[in-house]
C-alpha atoms as a PDB file:
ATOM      1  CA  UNK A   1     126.622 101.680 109.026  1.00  0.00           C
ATOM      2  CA  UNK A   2     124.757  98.602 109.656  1.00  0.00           C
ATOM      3  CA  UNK A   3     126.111  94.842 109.195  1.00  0.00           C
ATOM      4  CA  UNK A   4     124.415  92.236 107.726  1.00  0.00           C
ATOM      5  CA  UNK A   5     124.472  89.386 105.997  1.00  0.00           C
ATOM      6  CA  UNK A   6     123.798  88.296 102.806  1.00  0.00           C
ATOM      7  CA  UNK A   7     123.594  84.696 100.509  1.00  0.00           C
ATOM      8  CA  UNK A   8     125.204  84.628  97.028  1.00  0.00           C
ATOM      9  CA  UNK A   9     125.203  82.212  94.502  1.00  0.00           C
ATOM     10  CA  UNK A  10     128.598  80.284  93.891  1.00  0.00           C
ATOM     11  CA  UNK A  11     129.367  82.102  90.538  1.00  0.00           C
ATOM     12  CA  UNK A  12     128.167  85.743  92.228  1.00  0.00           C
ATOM     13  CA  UNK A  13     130.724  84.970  94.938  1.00  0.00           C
ATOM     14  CA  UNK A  14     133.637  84.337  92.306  1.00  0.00           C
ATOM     15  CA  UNK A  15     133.118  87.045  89.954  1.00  0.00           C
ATOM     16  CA  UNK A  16     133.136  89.469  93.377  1.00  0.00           C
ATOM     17  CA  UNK A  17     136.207  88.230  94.580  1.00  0.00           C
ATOM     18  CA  UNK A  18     138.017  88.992  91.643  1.00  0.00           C
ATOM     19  CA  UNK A  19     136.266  92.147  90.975  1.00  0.00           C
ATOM     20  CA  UNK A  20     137.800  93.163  94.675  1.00  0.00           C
ATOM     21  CA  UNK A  21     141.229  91.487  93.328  1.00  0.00           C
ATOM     22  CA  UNK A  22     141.603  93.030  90.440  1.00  0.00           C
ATOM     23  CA  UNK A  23     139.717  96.568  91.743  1.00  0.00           C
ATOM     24  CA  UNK A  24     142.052  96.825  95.573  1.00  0.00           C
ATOM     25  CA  UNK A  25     138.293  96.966  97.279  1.00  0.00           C
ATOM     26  CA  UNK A  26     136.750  95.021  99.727  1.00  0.00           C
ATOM     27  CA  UNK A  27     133.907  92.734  98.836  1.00  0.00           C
ATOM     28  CA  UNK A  28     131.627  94.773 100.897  1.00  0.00           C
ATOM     29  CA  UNK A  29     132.441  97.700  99.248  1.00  0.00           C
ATOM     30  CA  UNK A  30     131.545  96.855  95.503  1.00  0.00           C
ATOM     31  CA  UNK A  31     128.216  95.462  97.208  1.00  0.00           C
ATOM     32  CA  UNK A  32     127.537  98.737  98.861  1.00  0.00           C
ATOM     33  CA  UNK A  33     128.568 100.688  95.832  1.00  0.00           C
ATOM     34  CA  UNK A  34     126.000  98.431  93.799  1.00  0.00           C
ATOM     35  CA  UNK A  35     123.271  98.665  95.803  1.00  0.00           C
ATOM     36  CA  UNK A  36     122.869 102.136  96.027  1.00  0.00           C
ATOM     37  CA  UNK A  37     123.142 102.503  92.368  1.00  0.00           C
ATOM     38  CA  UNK A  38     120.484  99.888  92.303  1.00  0.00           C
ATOM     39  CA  UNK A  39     118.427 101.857  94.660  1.00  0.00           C
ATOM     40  CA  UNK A  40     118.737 105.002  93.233  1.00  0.00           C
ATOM     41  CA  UNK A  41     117.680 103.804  89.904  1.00  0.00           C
ATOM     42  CA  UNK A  42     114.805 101.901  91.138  1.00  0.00           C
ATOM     43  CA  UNK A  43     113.417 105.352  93.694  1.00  0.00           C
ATOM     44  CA  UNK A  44     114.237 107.389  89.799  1.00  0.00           C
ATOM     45  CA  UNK A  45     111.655 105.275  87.723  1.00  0.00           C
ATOM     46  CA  UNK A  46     109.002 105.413  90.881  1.00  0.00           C
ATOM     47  CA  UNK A  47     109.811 109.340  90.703  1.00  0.00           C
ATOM     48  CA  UNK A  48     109.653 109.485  87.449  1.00  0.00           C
ATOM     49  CA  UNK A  49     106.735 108.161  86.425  1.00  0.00           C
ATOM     50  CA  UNK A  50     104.411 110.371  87.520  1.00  0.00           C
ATOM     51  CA  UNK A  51     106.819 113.640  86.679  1.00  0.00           C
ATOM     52  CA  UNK A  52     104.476 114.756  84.133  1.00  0.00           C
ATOM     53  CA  UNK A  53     101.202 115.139  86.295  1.00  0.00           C
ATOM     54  CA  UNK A  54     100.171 118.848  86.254  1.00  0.00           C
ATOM     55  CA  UNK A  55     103.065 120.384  84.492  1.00  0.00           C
ATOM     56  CA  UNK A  56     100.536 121.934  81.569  1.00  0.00           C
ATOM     57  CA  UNK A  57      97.489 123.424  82.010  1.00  0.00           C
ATOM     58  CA  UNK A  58      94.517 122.996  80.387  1.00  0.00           C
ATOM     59  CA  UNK A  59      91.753 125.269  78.656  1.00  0.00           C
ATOM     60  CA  UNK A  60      90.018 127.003  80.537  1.00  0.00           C
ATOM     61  CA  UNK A  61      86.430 125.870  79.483  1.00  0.00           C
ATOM     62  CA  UNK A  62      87.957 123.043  77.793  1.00  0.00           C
ATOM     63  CA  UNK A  63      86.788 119.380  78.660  1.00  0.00           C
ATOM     64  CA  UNK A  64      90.099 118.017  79.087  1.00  0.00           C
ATOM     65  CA  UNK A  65      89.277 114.481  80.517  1.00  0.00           C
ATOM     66  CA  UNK A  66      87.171 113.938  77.679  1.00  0.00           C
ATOM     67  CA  UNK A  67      89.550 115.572  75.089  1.00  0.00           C
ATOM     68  CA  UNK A  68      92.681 113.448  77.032  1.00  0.00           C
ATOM     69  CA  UNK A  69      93.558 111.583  73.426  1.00  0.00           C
ATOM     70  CA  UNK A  70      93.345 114.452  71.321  1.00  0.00           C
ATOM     71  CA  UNK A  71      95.199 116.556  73.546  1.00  0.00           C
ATOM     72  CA  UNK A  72      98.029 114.124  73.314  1.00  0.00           C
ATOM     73  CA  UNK A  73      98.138 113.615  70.004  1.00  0.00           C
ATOM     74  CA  UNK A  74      98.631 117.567  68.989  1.00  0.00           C
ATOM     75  CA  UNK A  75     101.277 117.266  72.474  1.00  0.00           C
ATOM     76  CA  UNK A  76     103.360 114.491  70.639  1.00  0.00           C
ATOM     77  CA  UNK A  77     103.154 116.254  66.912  1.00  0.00           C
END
């Protein structure tokens, strides 16, 4: 584990506080805790995005670059 520092806004800084009050964490543990949920959603859409590249095929003599709209359209029926 690394430390670091970080700047919050006045009314971040409260609502942490008594998040850790009322929770019986440390500060730096709900920051931790949201960051990584942060991350992991932001590395899911990157991941995602692209998660249906090459998972059908096409015909075999089929022009499917030139097809592409049809193809989806009978896909999404």
């Amino acid at each position: 584990m690394r430390k670091t520092m970080i700047y919050l806004e006045d009314n971040q800084f409260l609502l942490l506080k008594r998040m850790a009050a009322s929770s019986k964490k440390r500060m730096s543990e709900i920051i931790r805790e949201a960051l990584s949920g942060y991350l992991r959603e932001e590395r899911k859409e990157k991941d995602d995005y692209f998660s249906f590249v090459g998972i059908a095929e096409g015909p075999k003599k089929g022009k499917t670059s030139e097809q592409a709209e049809e193809i989806l359209r009978e896909a999404l029926k």
